[in-house]
N, C-alpha and C. Protein backbone atom coordinates (compact mmCIF):
# COMPACT_ATOMS: atom_id res chain seq x y z
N UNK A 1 147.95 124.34 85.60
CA UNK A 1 148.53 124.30 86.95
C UNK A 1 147.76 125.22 87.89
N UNK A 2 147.68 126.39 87.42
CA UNK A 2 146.91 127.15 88.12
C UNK A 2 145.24 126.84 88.02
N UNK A 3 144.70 126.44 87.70
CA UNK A 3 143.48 125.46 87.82
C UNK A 3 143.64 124.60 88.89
N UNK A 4 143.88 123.79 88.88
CA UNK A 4 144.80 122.49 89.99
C UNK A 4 145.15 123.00 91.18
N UNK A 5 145.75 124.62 91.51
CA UNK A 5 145.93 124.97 92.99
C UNK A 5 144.49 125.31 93.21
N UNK A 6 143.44 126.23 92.15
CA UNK A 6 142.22 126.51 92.88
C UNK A 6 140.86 125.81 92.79
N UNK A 7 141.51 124.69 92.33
CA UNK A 7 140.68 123.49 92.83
C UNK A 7 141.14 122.87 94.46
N UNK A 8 142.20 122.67 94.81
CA UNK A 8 142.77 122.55 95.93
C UNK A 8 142.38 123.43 96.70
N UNK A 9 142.24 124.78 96.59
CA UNK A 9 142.02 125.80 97.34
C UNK A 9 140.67 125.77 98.24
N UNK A 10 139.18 125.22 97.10
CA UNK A 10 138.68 125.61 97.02
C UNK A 10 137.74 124.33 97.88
N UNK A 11 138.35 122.80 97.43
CA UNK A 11 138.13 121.98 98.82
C UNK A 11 138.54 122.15 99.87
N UNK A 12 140.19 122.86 100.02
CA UNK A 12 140.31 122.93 101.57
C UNK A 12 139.48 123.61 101.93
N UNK A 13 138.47 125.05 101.42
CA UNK A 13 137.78 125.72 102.31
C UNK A 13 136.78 125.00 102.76
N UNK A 14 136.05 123.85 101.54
CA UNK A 14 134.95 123.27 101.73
C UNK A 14 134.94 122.15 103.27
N UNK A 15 135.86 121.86 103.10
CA UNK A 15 136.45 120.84 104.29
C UNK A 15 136.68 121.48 105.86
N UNK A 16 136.97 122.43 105.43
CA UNK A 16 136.89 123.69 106.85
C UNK A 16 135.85 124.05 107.05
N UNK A 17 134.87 124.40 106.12
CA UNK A 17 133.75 125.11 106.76
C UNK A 17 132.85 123.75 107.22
N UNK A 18 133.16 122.70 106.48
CA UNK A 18 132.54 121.56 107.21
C UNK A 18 132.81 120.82 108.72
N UNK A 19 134.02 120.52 108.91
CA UNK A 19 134.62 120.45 110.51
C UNK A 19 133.97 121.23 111.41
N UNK A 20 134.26 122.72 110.98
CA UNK A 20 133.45 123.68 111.53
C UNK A 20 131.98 124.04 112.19
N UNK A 21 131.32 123.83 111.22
CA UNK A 21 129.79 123.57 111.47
C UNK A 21 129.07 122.42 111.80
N UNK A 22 129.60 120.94 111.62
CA UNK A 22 129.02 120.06 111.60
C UNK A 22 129.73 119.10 112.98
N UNK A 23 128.66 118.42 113.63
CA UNK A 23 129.08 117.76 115.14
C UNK A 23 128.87 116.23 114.59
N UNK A 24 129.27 115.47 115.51
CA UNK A 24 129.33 114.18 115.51
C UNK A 24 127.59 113.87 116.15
N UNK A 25 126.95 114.68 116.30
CA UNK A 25 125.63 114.48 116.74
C UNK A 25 124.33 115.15 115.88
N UNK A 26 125.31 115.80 114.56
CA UNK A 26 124.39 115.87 113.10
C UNK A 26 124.51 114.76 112.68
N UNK A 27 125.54 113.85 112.47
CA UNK A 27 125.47 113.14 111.81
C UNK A 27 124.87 111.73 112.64
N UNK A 28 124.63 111.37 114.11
CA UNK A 28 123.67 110.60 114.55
C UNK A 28 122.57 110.85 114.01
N UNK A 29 122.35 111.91 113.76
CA UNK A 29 120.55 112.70 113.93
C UNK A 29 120.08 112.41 112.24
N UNK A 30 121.30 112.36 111.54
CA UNK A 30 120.86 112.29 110.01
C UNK A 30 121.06 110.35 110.09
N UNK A 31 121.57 110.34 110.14
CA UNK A 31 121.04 108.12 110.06
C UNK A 31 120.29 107.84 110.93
N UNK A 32 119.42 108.33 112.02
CA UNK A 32 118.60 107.50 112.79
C UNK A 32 117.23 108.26 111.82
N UNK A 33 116.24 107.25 112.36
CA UNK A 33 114.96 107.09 111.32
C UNK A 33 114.34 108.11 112.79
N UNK A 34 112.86 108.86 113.01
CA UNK A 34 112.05 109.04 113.75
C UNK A 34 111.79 108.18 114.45
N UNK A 35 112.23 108.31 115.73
CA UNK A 35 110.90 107.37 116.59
C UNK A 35 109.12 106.90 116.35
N UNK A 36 108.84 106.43 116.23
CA UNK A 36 107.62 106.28 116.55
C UNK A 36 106.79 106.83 117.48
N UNK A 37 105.79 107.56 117.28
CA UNK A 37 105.04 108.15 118.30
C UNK A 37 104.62 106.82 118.90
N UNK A 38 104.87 107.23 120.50
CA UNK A 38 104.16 105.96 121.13
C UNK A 38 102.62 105.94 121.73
N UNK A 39 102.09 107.19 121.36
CA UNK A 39 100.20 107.68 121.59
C UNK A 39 99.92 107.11 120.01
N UNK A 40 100.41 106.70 119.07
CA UNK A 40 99.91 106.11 117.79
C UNK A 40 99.41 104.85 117.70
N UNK A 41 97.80 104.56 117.62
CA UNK A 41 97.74 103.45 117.80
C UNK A 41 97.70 102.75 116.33
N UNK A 42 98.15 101.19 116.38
CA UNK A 42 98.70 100.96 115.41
C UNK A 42 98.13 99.63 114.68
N UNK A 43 96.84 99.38 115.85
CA UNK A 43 96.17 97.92 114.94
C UNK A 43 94.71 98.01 114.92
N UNK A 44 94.02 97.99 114.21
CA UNK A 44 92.41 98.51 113.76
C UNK A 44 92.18 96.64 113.17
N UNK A 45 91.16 96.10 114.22
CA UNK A 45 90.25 94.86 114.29
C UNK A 45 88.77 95.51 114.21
N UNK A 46 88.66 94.50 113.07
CA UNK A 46 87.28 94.80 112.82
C UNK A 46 86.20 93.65 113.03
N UNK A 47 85.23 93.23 114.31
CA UNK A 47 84.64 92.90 114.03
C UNK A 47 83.20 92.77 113.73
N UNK A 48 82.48 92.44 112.55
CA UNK A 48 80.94 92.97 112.63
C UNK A 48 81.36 94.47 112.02
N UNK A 49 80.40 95.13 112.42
CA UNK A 49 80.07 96.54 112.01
C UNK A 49 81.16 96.87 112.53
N UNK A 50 81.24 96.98 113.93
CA UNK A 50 82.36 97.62 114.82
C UNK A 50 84.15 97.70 114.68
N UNK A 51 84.45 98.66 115.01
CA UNK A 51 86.18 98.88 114.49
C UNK A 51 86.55 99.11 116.03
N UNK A 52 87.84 98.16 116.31
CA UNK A 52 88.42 98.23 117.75
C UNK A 52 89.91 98.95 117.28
N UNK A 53 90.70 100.11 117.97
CA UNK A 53 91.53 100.57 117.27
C UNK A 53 92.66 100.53 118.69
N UNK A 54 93.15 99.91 118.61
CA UNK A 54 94.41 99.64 119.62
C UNK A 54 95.88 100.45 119.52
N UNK A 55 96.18 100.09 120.49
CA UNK A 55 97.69 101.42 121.28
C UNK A 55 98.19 99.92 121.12
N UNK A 56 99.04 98.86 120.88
CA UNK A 56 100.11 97.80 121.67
C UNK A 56 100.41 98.23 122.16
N UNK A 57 101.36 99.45 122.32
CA UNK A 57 102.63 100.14 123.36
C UNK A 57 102.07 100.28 124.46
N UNK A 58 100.54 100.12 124.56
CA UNK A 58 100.07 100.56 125.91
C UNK A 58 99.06 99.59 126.46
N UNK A 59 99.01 99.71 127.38
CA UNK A 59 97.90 99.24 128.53
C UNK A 59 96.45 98.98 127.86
N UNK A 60 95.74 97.76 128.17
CA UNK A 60 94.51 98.48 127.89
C UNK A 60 93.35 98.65 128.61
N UNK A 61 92.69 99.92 128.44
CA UNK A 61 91.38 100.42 129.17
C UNK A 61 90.66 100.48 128.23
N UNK A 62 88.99 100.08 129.14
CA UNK A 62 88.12 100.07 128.79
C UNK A 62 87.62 101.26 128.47
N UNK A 63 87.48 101.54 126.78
CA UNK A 63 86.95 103.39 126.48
C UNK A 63 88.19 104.03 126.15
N UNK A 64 89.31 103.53 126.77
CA UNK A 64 90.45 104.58 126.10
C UNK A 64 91.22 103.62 125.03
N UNK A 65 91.64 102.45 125.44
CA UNK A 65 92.30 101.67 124.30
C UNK A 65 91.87 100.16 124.46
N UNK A 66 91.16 100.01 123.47
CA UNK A 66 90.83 100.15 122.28
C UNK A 66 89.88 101.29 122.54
N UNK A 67 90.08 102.18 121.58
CA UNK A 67 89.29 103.16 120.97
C UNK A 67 88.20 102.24 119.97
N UNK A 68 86.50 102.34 120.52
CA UNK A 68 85.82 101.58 119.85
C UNK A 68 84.63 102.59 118.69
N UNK A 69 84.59 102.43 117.83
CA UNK A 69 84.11 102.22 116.60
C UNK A 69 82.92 102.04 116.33
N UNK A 70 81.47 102.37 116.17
CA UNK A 70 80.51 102.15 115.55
C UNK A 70 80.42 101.46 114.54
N UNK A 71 80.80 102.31 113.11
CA UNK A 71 81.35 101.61 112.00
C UNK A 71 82.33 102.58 110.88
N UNK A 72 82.07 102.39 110.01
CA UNK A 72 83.62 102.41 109.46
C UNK A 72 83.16 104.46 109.27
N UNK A 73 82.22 104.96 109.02
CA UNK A 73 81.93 106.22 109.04
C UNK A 73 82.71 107.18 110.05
N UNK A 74 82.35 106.52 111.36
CA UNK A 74 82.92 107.39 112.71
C UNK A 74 84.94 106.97 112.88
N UNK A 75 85.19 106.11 111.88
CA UNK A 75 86.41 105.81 112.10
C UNK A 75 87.30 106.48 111.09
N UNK A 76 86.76 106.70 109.87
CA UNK A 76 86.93 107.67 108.60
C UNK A 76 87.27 109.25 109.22
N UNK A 77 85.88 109.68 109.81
CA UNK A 77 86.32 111.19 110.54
C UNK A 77 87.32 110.98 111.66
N UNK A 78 87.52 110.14 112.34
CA UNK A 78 88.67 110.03 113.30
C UNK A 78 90.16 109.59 112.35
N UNK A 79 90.01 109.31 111.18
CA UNK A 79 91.45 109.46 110.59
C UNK A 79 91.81 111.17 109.81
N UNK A 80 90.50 111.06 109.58
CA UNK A 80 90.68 112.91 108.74
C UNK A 80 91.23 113.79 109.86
N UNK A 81 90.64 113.50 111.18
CA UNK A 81 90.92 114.82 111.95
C UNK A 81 92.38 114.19 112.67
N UNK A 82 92.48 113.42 112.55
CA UNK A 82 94.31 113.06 113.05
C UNK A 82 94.83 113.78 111.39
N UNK A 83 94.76 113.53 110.58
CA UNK A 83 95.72 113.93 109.63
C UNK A 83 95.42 115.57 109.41
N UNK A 84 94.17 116.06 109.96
CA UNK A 84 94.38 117.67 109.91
C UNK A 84 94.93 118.48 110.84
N UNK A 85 95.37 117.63 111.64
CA UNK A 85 96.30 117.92 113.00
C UNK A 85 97.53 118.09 112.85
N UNK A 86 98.09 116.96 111.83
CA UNK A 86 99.40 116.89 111.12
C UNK A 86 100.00 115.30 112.21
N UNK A 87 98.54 114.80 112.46
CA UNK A 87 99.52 113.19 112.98
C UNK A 87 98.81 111.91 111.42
N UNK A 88 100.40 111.17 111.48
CA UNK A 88 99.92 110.02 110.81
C UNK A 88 100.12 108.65 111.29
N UNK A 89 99.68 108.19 111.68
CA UNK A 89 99.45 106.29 112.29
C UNK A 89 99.75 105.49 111.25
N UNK A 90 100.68 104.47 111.49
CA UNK A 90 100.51 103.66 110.16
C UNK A 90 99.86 102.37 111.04
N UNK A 91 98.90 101.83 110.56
CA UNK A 91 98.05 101.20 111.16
C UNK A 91 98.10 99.53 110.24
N UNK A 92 97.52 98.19 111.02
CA UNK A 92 98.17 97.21 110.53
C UNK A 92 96.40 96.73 110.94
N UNK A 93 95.75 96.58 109.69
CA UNK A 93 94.45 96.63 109.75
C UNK A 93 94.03 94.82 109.66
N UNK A 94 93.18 94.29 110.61
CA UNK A 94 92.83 92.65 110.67
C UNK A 94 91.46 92.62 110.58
N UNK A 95 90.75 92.11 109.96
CA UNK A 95 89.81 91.95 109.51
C UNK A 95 89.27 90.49 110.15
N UNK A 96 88.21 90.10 111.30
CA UNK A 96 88.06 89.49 112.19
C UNK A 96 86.50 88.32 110.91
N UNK A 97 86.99 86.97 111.21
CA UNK A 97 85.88 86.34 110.25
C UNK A 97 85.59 84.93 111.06
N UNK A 98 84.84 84.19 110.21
CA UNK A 98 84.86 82.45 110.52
C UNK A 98 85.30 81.88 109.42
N UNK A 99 86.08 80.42 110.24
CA UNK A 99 86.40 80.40 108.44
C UNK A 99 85.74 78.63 108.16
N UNK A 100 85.61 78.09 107.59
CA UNK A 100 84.85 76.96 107.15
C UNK A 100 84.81 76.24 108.18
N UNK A 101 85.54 75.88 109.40
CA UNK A 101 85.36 75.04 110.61
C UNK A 101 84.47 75.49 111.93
N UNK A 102 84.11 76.76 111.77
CA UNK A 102 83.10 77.48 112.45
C UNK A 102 84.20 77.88 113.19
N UNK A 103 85.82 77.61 113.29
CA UNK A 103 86.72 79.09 113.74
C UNK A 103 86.75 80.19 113.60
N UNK A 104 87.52 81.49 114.94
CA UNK A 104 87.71 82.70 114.77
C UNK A 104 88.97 82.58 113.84
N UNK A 105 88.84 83.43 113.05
CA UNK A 105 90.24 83.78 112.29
C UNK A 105 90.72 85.58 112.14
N UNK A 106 91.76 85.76 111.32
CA UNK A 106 91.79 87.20 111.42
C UNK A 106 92.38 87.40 110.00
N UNK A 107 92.22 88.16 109.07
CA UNK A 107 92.86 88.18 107.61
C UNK A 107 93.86 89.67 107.48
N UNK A 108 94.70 89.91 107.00
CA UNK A 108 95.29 90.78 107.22
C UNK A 108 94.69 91.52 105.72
N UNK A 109 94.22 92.69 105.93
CA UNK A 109 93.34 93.78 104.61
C UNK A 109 94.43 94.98 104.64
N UNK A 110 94.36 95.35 103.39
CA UNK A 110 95.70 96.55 103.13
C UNK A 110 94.33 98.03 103.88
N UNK A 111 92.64 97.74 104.28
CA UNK A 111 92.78 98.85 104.78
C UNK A 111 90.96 98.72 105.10
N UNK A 112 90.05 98.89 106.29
CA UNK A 112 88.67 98.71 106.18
C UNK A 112 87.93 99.60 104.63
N UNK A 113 88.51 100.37 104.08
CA UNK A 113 87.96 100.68 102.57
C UNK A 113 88.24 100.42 101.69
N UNK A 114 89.33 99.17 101.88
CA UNK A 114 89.99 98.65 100.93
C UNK A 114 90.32 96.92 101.15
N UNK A 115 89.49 95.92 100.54
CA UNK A 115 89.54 94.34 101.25
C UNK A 115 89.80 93.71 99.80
N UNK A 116 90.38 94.56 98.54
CA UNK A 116 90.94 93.50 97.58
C UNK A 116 91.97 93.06 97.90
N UNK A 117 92.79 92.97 98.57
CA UNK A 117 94.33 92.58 98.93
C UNK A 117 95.12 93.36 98.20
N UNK A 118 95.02 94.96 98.39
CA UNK A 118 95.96 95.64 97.90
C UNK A 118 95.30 96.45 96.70
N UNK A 119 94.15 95.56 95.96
CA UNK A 119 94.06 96.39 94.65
C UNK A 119 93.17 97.73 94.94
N UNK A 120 93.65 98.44 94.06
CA UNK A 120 92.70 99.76 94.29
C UNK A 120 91.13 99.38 94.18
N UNK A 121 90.12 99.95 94.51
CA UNK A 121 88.99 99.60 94.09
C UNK A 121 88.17 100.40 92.80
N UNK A 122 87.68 99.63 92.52
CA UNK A 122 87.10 100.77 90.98
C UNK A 122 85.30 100.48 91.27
N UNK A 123 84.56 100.81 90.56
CA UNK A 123 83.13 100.89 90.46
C UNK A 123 82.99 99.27 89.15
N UNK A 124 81.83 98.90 90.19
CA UNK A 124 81.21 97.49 89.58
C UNK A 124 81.56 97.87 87.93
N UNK A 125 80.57 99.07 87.66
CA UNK A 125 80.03 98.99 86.57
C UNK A 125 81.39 99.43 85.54
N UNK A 126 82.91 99.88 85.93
CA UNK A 126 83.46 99.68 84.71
C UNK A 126 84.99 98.85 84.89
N UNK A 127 84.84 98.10 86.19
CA UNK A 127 85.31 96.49 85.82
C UNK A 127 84.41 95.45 86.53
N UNK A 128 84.04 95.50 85.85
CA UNK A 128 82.72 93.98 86.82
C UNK A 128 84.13 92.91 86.90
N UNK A 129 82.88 92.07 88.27
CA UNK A 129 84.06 91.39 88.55
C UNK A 129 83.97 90.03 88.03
N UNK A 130 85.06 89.17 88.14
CA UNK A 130 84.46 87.77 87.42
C UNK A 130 84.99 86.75 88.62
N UNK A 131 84.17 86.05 88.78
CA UNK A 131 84.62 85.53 89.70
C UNK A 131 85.47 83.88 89.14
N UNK A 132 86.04 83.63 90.34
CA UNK A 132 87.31 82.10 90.13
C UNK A 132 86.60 80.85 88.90
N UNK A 133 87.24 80.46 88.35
CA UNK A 133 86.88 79.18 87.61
C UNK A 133 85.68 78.05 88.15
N UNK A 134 84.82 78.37 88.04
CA UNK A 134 83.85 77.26 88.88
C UNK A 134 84.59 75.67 89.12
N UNK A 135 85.00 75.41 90.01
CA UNK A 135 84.94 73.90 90.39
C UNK A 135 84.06 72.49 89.56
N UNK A 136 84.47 71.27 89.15
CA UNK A 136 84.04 70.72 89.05
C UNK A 136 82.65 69.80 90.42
N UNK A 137 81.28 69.87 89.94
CA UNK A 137 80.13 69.48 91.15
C UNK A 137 79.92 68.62 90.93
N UNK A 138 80.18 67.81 92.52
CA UNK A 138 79.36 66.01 92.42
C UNK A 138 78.18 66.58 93.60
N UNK A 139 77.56 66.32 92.44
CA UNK A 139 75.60 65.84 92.58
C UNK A 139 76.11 64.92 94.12
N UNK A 140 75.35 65.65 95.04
CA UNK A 140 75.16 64.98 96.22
C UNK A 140 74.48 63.47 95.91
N UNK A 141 74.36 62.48 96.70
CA UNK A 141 73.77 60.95 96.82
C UNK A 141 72.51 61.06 98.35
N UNK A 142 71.69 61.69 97.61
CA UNK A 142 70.93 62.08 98.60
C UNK A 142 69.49 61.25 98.66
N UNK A 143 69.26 60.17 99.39
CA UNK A 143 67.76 59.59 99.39
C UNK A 143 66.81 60.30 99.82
N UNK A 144 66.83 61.91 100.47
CA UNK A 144 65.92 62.56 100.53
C UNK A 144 65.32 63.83 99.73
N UNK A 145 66.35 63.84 98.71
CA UNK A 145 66.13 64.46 97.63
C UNK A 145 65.53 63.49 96.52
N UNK A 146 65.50 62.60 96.76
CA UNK A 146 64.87 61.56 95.25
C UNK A 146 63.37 61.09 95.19
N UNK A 147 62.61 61.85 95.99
CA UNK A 147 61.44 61.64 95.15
C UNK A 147 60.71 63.26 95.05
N UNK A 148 60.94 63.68 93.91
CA UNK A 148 60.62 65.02 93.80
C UNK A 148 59.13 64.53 93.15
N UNK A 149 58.13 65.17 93.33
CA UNK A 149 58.12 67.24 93.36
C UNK A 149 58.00 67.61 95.29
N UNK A 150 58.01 66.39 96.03
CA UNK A 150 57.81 66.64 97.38
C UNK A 150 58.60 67.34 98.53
N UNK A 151 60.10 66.79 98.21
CA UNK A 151 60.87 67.36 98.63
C UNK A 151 62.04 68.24 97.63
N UNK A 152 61.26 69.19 96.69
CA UNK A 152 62.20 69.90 96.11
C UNK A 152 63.07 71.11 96.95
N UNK A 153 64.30 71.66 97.14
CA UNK A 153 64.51 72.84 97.57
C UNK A 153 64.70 72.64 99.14
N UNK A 154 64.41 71.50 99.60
CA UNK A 154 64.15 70.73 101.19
C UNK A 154 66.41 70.89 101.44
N UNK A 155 66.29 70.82 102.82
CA UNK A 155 67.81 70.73 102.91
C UNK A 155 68.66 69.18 102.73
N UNK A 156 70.19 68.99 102.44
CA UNK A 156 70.06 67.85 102.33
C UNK A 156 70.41 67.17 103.63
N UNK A 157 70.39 66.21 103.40
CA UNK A 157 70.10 65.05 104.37
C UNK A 157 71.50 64.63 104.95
N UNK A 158 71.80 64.45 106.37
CA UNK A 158 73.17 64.61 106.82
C UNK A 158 73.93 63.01 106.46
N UNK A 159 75.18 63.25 105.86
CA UNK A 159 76.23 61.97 105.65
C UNK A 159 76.64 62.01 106.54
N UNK A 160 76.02 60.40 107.19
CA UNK A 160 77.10 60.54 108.10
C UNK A 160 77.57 59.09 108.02
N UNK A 161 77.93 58.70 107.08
CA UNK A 161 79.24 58.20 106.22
C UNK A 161 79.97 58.48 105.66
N UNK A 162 80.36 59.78 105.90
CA UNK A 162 81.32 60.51 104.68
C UNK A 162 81.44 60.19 103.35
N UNK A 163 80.20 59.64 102.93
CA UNK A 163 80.60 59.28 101.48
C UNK A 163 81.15 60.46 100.28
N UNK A 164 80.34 61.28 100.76
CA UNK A 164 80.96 62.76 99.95
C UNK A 164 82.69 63.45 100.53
N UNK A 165 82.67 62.76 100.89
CA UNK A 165 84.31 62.81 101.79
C UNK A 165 84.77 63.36 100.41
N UNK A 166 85.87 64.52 100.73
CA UNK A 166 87.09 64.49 99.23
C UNK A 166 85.94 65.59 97.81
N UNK A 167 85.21 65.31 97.71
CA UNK A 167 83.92 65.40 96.81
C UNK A 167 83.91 67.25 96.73
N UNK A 168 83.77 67.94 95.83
CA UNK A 168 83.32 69.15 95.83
C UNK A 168 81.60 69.30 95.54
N UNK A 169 80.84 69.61 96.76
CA UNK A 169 79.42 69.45 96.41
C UNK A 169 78.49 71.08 96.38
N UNK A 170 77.26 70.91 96.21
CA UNK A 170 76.77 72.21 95.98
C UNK A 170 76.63 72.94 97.40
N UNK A 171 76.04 72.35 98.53
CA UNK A 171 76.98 73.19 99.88
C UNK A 171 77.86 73.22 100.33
N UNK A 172 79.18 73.31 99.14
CA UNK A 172 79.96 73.52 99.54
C UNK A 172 80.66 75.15 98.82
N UNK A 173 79.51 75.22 97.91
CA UNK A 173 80.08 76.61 97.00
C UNK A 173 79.81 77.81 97.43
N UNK A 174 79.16 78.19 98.41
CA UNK A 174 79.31 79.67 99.22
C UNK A 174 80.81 79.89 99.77
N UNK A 175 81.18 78.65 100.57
CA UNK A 175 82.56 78.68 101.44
C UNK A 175 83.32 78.74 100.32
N UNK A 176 83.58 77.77 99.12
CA UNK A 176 84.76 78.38 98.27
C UNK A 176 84.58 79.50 97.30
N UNK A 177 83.36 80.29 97.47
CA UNK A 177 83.54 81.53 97.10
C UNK A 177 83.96 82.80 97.62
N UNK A 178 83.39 82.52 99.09
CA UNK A 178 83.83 83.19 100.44
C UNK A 178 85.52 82.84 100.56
N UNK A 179 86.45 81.83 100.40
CA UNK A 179 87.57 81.61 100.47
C UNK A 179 88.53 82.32 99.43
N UNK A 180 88.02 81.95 98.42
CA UNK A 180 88.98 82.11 97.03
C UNK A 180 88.82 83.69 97.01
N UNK A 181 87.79 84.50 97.05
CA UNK A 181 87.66 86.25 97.46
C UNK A 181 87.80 86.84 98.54
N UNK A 182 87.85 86.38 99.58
CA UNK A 182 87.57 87.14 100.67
C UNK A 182 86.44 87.91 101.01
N UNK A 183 85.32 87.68 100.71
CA UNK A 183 84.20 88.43 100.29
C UNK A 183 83.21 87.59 99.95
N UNK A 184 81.91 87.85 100.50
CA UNK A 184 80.82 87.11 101.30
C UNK A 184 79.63 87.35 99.70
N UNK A 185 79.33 86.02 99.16
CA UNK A 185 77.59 87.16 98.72
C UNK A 185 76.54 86.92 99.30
N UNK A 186 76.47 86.65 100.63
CA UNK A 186 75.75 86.85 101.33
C UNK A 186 75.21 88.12 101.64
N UNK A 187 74.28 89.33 102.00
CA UNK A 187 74.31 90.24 102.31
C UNK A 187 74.18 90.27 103.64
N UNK A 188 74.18 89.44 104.97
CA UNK A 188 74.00 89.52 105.89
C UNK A 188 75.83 89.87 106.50
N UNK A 189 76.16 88.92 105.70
CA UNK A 189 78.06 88.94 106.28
C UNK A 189 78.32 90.12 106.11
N UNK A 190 79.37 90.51 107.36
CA UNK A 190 80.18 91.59 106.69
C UNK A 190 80.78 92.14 106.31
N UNK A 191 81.65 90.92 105.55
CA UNK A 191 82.40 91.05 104.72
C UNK A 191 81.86 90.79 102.92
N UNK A 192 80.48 91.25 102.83
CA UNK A 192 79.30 91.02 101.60
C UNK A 192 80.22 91.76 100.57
N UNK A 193 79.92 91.16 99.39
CA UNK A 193 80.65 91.72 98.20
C UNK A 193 80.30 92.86 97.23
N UNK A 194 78.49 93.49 98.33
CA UNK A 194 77.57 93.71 97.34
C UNK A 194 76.95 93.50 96.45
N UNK A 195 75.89 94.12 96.09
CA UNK A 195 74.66 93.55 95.57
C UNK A 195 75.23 93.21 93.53
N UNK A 196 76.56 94.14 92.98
CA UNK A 196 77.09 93.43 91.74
C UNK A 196 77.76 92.44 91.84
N UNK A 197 78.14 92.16 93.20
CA UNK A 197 78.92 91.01 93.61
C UNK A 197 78.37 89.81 93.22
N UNK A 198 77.07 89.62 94.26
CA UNK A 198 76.17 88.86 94.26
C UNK A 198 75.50 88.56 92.56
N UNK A 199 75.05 89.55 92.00
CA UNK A 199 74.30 89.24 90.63
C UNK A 199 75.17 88.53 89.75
N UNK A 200 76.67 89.14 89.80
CA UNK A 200 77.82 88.43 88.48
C UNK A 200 77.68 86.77 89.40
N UNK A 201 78.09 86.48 90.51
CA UNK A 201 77.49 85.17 90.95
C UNK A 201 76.39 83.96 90.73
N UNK A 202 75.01 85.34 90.42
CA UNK A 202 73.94 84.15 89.90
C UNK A 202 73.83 84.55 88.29
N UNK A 203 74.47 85.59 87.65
CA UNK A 203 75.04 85.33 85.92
C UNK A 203 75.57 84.58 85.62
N UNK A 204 76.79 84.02 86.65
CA UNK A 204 77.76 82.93 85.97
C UNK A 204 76.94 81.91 86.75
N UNK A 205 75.76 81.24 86.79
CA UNK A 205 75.27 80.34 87.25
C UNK A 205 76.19 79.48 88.23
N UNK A 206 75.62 80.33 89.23
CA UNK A 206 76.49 79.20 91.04
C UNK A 206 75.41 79.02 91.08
N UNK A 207 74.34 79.65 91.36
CA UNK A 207 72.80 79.10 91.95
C UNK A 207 72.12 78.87 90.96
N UNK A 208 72.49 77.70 90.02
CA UNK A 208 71.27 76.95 89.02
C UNK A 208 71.27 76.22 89.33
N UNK A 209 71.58 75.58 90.85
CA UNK A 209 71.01 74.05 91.00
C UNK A 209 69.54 74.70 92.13
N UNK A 210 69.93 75.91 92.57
CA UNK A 210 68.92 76.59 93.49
C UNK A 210 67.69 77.10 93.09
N UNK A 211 67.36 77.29 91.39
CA UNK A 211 66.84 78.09 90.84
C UNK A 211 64.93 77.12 90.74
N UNK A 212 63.87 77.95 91.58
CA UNK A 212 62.76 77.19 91.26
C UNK A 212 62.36 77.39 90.02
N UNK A 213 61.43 76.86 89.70
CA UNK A 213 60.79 76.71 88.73
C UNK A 213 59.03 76.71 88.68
N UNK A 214 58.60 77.69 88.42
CA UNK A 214 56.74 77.68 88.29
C UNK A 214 56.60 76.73 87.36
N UNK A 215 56.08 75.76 87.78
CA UNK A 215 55.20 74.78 87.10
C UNK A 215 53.97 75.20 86.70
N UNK A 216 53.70 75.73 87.19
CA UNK A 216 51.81 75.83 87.19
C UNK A 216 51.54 76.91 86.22
């Protein structure tokens, strides 16, 4: 029994000193989230070399917003020295491309040092990468490819009957490698996969229909 009153006792104080100290405007202040800084800019387009780093909330000027970018180096020290300041941006990063119709498109990347879709990145050399299931190839129907050794390696010759309509052909395997990765082995693009990129590409033979041959 006497347990039982100074348990009673011992919430009413707790309950008093709480009334007491606490306002109906602690407890707004504890369920609302932070505002958003509205000087935080919050969308980083990349196209080419160049990084455009945008305010939405605001206006835009030429030199002040978009904040423009050289390349990804000068945009790296402009995130270090915001975070040694004690500001953090959460930023919604688009990655600016073409995509097989000779359209602009925009891909959404978890970050410009980061374009696996999320995965961490590791070094070529201790997960090489493998790339998608090769496609089944129909051998183009090309009358200007058929009398070799003259026109070997020559470009092919334009359908314009769509007979290859539907057809998965050999210019067509850069674009569904560029599609299925997000990532170019081209080295000119810049979205290039690099140079292990490129080699596991001509290991798993994509370019053995490309491959010359010294005769002589």
């Amino acid at each position: 029994m006497a347990l039982k009153n100074l348990s009673i006792i011992v919430l009413f104080i707790m309950v008093t000193y709480f009334v007491l100290n606490y306002t109906t405007a602690d407890f707004k202040e504890a369920l609302t989230m932070p505002a958003a800084d509205s000087n935080c800019p919050n969308v980083l387009i990349q196209k080419g070399a160049q990084l455009y780093l945008y305010n939405s909330k605001k206006k835009e000027i030429p030199g002040v917003n978009p904040i423009v970018f050289n390349n990804l180096e000068e945009y790296v020290e402009f995130v270090d020295f915001q975070r040694a300041s004690g500001t953090i941006c959460p930023v919604l990063y688009l990655q600016n491309s073409m995509n097989t119709q000779g359209s602009e498109s925009y891909k959404i990347r978890p970050g410009p040092t980061n374009l696996q879709g999320g995965l961490s990145g590791v070094p070529a050399s201790a997960f090489p990468y493998s790339p998608p299931p090769r496609k089944q190839v129909t051998k183009l129907l090309d009358a200007s490819h058929s009398d070799p050794p003259y026109n070997v390696n020559s470009y092919p010759g334009y359908d314009n009957s769509n007979v290859d309509q539907g057809d998965f052909t050999p210019d067509m395997m850069l674009d569904y490698i560029t599609e299925s990765t997000g990532l170019s082995p081209n080295p000119m693009d810049p979205n290039w996969g690099g140079s292990d990129f490129t080699q596991t590409l001509v290991d798993k033979g994509y370019y053995a229909d490309d491959e010359v041959l010294n005769i002589y």
